[in-house]
C-alpha atoms as a PDB file:
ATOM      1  CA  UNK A   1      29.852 -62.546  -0.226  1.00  0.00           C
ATOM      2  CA  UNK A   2      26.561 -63.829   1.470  1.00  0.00           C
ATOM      3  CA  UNK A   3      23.139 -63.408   0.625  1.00  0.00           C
ATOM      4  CA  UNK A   4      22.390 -60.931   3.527  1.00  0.00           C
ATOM      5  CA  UNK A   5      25.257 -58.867   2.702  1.00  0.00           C
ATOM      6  CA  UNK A   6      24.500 -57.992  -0.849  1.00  0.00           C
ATOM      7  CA  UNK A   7      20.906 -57.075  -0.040  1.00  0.00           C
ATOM      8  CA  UNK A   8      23.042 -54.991   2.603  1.00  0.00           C
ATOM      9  CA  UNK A   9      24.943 -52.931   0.020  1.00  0.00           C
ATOM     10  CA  UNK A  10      21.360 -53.100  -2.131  1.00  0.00           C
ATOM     11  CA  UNK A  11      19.920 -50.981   0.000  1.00  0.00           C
ATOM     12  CA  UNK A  12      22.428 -48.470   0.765  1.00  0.00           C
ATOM     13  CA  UNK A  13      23.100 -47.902  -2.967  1.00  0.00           C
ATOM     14  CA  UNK A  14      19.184 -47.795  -3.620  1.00  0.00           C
ATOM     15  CA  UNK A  15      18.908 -45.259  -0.499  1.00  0.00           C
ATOM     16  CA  UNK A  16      21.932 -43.278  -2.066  1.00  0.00           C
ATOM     17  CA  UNK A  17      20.483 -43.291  -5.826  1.00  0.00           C
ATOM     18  CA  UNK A  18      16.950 -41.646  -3.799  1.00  0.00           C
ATOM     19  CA  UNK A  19      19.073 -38.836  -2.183  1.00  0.00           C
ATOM     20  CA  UNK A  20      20.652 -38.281  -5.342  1.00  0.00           C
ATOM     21  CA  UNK A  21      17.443 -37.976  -7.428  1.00  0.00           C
ATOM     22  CA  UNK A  22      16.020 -35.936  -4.866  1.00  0.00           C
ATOM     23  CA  UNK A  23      18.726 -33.006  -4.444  1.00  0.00           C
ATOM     24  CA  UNK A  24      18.616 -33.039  -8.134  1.00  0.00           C
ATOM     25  CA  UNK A  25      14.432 -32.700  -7.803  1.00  0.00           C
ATOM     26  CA  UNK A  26      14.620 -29.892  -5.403  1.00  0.00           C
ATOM     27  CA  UNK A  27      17.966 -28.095  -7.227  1.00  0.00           C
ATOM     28  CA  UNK A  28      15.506 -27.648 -10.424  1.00  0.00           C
ATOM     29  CA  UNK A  29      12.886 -27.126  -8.781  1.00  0.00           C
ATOM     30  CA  UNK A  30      14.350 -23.900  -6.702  1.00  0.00           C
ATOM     31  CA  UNK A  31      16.180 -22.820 -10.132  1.00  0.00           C
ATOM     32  CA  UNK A  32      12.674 -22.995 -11.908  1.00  0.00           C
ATOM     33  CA  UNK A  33      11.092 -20.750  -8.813  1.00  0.00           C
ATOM     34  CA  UNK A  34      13.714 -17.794 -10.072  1.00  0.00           C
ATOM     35  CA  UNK A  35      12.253 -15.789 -11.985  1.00  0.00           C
ATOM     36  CA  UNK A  36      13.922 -13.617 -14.737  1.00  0.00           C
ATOM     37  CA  UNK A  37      12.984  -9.941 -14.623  1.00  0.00           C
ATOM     38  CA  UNK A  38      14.271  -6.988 -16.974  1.00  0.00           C
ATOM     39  CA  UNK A  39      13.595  -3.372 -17.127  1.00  0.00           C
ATOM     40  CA  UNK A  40      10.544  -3.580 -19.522  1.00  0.00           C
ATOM     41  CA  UNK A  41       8.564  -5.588 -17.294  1.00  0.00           C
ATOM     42  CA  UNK A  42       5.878  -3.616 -15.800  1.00  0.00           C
ATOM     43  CA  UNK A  43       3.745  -4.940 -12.718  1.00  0.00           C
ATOM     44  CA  UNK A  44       0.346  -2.824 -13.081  1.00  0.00           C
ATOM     45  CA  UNK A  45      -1.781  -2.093 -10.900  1.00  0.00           C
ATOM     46  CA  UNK A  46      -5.459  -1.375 -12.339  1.00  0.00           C
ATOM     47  CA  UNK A  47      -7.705  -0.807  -9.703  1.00  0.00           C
ATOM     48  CA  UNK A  48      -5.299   1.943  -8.591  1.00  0.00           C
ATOM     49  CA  UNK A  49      -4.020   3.839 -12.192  1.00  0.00           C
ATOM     50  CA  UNK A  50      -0.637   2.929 -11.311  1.00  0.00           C
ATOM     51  CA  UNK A  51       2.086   1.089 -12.366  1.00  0.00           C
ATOM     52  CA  UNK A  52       5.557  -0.856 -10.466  1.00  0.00           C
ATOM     53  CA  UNK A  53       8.844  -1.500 -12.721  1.00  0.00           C
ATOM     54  CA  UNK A  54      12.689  -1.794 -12.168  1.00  0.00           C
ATOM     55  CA  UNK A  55      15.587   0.046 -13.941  1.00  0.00           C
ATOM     56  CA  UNK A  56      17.773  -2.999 -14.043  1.00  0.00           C
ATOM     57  CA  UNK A  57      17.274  -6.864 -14.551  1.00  0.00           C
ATOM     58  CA  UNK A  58      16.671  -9.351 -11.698  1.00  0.00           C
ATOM     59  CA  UNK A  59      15.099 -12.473  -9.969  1.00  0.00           C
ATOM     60  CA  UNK A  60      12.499 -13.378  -8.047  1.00  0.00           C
ATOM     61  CA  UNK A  61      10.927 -16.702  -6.706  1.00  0.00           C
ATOM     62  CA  UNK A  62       7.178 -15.347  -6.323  1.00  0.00           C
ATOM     63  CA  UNK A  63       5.735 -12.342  -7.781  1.00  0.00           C
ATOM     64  CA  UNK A  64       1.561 -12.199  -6.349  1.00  0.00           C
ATOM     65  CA  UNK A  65      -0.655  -9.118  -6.718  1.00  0.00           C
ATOM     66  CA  UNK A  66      -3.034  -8.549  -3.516  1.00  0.00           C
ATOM     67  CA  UNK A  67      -5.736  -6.008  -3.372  1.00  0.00           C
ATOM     68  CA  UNK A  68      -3.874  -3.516  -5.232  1.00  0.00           C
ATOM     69  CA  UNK A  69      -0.414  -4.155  -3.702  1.00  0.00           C
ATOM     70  CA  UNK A  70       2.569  -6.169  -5.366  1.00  0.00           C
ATOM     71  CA  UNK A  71       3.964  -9.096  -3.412  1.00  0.00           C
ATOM     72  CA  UNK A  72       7.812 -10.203  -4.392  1.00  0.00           C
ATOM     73  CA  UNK A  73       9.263 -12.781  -2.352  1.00  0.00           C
ATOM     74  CA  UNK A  74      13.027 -13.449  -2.208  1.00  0.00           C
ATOM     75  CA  UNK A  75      14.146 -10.273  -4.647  1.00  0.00           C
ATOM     76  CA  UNK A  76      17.424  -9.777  -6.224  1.00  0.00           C
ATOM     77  CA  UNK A  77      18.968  -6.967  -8.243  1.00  0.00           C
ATOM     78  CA  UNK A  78      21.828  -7.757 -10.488  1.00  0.00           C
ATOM     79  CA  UNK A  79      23.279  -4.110 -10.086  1.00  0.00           C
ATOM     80  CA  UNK A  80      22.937  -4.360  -6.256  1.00  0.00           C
ATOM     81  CA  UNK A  81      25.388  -6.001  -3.965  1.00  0.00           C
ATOM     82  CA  UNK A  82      23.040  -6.882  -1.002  1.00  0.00           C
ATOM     83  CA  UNK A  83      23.941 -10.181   1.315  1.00  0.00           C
ATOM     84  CA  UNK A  84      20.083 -10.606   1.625  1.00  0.00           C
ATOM     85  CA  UNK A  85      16.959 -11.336  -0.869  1.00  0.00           C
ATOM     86  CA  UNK A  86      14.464  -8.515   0.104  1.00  0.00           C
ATOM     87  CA  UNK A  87      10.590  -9.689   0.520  1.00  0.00           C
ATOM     88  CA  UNK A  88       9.338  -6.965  -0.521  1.00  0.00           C
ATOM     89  CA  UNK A  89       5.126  -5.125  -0.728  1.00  0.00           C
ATOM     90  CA  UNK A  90       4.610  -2.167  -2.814  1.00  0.00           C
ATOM     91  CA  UNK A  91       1.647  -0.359  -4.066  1.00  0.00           C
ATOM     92  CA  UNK A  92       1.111   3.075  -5.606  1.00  0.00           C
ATOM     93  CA  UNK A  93      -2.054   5.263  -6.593  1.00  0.00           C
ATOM     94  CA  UNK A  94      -2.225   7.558  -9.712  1.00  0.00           C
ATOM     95  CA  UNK A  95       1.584   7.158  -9.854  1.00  0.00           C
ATOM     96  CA  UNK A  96       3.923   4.683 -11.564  1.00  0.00           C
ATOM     97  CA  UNK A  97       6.985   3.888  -9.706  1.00  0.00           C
ATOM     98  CA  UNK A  98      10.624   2.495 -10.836  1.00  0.00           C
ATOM     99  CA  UNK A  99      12.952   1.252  -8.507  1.00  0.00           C
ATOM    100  CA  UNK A 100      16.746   1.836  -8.710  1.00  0.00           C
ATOM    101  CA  UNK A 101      18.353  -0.237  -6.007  1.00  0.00           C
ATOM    102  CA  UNK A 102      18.170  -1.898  -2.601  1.00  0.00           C
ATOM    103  CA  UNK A 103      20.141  -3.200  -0.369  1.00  0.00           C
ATOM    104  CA  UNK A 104      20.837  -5.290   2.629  1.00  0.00           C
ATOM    105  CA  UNK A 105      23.813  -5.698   4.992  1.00  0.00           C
ATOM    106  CA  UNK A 106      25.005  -5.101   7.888  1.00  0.00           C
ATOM    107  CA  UNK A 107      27.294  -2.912   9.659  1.00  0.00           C
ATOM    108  CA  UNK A 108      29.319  -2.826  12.662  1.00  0.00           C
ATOM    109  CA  UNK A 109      28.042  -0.477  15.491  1.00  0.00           C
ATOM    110  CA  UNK A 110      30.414  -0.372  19.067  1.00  0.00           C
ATOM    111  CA  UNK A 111      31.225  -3.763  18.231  1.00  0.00           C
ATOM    112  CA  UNK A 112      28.300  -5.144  17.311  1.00  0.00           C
ATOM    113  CA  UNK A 113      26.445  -6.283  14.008  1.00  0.00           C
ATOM    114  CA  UNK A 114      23.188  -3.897  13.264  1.00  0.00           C
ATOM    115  CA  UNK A 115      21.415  -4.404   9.765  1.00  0.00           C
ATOM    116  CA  UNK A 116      21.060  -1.743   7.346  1.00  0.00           C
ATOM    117  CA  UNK A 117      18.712  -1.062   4.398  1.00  0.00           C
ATOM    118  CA  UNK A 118      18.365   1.394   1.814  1.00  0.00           C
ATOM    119  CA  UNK A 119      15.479   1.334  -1.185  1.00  0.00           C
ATOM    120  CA  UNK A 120      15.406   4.152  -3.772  1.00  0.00           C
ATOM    121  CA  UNK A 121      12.998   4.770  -6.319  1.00  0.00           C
ATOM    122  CA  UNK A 122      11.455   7.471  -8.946  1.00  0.00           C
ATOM    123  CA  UNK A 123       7.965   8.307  -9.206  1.00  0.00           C
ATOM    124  CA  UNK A 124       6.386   9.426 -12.582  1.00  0.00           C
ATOM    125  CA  UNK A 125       2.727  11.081 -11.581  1.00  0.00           C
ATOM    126  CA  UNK A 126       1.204  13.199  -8.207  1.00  0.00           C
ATOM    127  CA  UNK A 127      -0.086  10.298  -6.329  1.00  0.00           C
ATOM    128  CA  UNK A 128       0.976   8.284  -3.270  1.00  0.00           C
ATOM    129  CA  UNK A 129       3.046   5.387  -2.704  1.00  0.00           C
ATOM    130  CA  UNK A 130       3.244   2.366  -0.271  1.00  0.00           C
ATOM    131  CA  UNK A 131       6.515   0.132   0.665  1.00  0.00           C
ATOM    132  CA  UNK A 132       6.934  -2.122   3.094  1.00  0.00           C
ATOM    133  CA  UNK A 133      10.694  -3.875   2.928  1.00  0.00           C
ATOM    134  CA  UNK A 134      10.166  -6.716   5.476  1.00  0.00           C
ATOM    135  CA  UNK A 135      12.044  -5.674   8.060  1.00  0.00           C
ATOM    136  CA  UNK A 136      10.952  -5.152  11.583  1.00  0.00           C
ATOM    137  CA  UNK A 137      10.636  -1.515  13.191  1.00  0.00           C
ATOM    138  CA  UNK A 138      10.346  -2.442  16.429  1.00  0.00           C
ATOM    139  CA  UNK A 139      14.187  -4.068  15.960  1.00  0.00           C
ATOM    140  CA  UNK A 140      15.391  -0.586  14.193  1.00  0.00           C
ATOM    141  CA  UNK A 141      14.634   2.761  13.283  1.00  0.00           C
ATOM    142  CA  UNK A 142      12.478   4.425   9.884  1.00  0.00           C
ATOM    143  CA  UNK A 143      13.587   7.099   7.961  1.00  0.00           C
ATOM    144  CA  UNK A 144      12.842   8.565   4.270  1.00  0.00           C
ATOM    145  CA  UNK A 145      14.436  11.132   2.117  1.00  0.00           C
ATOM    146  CA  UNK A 146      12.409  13.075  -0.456  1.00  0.00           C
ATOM    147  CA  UNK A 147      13.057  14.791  -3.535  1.00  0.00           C
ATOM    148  CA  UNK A 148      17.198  14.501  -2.201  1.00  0.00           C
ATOM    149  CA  UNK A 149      16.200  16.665   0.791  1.00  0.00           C
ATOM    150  CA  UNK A 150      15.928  15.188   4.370  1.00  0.00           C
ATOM    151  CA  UNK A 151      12.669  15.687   6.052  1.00  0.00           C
ATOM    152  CA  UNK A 152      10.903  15.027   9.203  1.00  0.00           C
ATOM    153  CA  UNK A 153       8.188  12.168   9.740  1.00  0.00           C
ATOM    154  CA  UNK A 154       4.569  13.219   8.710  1.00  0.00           C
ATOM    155  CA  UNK A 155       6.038  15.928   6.151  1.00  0.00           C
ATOM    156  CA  UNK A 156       5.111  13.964   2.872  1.00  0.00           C
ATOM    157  CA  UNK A 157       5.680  10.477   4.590  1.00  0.00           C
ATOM    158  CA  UNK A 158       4.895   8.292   7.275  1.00  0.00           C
ATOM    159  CA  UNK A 159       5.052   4.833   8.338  1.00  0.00           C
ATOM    160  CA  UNK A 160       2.556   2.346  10.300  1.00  0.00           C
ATOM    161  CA  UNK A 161       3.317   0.178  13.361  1.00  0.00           C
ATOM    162  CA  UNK A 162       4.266  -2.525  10.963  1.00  0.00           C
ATOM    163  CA  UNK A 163       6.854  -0.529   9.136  1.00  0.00           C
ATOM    164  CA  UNK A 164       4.674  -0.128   5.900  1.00  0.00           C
ATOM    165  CA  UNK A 165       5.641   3.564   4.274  1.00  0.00           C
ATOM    166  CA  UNK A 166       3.404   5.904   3.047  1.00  0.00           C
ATOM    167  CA  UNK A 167       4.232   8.354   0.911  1.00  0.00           C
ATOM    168  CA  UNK A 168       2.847  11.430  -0.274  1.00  0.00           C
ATOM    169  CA  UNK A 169       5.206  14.417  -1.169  1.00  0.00           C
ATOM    170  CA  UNK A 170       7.343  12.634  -3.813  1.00  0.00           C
ATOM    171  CA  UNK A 171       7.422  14.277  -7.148  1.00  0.00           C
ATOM    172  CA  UNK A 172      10.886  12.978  -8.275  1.00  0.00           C
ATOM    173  CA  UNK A 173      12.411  10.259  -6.240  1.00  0.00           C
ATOM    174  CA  UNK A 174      12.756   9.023  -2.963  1.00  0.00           C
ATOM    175  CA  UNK A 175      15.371   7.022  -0.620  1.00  0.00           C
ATOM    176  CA  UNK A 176      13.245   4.608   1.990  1.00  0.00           C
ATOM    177  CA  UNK A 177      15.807   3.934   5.213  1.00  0.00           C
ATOM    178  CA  UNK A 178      15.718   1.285   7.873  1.00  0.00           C
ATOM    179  CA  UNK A 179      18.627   1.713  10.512  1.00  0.00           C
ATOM    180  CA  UNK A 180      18.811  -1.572  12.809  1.00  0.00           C
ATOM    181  CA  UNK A 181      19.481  -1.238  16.109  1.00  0.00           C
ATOM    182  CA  UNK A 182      22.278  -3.606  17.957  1.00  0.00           C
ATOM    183  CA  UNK A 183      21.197  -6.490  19.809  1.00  0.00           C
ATOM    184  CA  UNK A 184      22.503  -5.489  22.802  1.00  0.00           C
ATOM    185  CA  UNK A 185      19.825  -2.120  22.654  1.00  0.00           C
ATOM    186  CA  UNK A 186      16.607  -4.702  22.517  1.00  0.00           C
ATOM    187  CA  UNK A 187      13.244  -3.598  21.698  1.00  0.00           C
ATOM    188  CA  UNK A 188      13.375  -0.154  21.809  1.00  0.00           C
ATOM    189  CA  UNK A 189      10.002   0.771  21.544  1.00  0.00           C
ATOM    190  CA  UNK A 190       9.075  -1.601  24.554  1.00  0.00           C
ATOM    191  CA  UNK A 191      11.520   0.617  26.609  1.00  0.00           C
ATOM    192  CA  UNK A 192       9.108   2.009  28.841  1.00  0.00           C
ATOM    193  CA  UNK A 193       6.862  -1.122  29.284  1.00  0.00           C
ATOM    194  CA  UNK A 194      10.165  -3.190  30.813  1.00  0.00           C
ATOM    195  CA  UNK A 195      10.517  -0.685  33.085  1.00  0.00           C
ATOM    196  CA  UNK A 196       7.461   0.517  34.290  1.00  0.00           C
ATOM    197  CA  UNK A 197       7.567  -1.079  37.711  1.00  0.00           C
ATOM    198  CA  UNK A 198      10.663   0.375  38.427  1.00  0.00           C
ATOM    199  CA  UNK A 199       9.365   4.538  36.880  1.00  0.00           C
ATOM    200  CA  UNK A 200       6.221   4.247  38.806  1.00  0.00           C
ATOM    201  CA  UNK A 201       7.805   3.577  41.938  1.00  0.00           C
ATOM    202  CA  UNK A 202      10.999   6.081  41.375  1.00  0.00           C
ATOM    203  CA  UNK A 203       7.988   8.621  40.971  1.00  0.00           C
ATOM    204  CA  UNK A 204       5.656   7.401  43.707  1.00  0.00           C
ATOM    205  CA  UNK A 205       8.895   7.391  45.821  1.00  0.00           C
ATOM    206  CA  UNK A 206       9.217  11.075  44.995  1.00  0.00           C
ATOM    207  CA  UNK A 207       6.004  12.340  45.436  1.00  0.00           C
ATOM    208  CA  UNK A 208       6.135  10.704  48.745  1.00  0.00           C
ATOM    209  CA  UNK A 209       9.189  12.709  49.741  1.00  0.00           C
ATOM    210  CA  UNK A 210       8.407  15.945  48.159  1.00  0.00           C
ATOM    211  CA  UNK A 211       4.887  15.345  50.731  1.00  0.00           C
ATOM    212  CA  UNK A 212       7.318  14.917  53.379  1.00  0.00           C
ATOM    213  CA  UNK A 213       9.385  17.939  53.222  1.00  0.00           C
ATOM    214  CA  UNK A 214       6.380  20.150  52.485  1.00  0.00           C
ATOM    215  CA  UNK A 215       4.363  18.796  55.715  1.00  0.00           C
ATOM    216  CA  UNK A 216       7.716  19.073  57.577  1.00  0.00           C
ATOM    217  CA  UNK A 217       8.402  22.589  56.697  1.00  0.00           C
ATOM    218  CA  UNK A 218       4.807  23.358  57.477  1.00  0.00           C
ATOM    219  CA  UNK A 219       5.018  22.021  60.745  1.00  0.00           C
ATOM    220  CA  UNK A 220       8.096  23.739  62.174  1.00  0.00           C
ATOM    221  CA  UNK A 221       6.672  27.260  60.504  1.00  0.00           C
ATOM    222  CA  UNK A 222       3.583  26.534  62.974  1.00  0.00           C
ATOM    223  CA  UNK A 223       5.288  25.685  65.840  1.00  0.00           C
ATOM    224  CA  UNK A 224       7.528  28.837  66.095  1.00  0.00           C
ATOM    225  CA  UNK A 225       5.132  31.372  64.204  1.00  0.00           C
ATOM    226  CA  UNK A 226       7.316  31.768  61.350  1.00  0.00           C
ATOM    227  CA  UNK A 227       5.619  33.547  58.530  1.00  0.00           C
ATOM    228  CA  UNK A 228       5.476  31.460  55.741  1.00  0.00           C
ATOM    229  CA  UNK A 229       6.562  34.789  53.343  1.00  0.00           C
ATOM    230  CA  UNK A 230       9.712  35.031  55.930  1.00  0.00           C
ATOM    231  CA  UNK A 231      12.030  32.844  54.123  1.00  0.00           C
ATOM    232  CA  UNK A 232      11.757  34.500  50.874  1.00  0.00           C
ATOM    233  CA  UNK A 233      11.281  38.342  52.391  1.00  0.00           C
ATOM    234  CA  UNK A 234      14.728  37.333  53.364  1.00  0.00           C
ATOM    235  CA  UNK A 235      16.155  35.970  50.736  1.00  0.00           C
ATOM    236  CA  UNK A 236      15.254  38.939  48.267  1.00  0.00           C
ATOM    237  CA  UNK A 237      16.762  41.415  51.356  1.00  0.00           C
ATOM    238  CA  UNK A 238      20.023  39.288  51.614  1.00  0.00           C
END
């Protein structure tokens, strides 16, 4: 075997020894990033008398608390069978909050894949609470059930244009929704801004006809004399 052969299969053994080393670097690294969590873990929240915890045991790779409000990045639930880590913000005033369960997944809707996600929590305290699960609301649609009775938006919750719930009639427990919407639908919320070329000249189009017909109908009631009240003195006689 020659000189410039060996240094050859060096190299490539070297290069695959690196790889090696490295997928075992990043494996231990990621598996050091998951976090252990269990029921008597309690994420506080000072500045706002309130408190975040979780009725079973779990993971997380980052766990970060922001101006009152509790950051958890890539969440798991053991007792949950979600196909997708939730990224999750939560925050709570004079209340302390323990959540049950989420999950992810997605369902089949005329044929096509729409995401799903359901969060449900208990609330110990009169106070308000804050969730955001990560998802967008522009690509789906918001809902919340309170105290296990279904009620409108803006009757003890609400949610901002980035999908962040706020809650304030809760005294026992409460479901957070997010209903995706198919691909197929788009953004739903830009509905109106798509098509506003084509609404403003359907209606511009019909004012300009409904013009027409008037000045029309005007015209021929001045040429032959016709009472204007004629038509409809008639109509109530007939």
């Amino acid at each position: 075997m020659s000189r410039k052969t060996t240094s050859v299969l060096l190299g490539v053994f070297i290069f695959i020894v690196l790889i090696q080393i490295f997928s075992c670097f990043t494996n231990l690294v990621y598996a050091e990033t998951e976090i252990a969590f269990t029921p008597d873990k309690k994420f506080d929240i000072p500045s706002k008398n309130s408190s975040i915890s979780f009725s079973t045991n779990g993971t997380y790779q980052m766990a970060s608390l922001e101006n009152g409000t509790w950051n958890f990045a890539n969440l798991v639930f053991f007792n949950s069978q979600q196909q997708e880590e939730l990224n999750l913000k939560v925050s709570a005033i004079n209340c302390d909050i323990t959540i049950n369960f989420f999950r992810i997944y997605n369902r089949t809707f005329d044929g096509e894949n729409a995401k799903r996600a359901t969060l449900q929590y208990t609330v110990l305290g009169i106070g308000t609470q804050f969730f955001n699960l990560g998802l967008d609301p522009k690509a789906g649609a918001l809902d919340a059930r309170l105290n296990g009775e279904w009620v409108g938006k803006n009757h003890g919750w609400t949610h901002s244009s980035d999908g962040t719930f706020t809650i304030t009639g809760a005294s026992e427990n409460v479901t957070l929704l997010y209903y995706g919407y198919p691909d197929s639908i788009g953004d739903n919320e830009n509905v109106f801004d798509n098509h506003s070329v084509v609404i403003a000249s359907t209606f511009s189009v019909g004012i300009v006809i409904l013009l027409a017909i008037l000045i029309t109908r005007r015209r021929i009631q001045s040429k032959f004399g016709i009472d204007s009240n004629y038509e409809l003195r008639s109509n109530v006689l007939w």
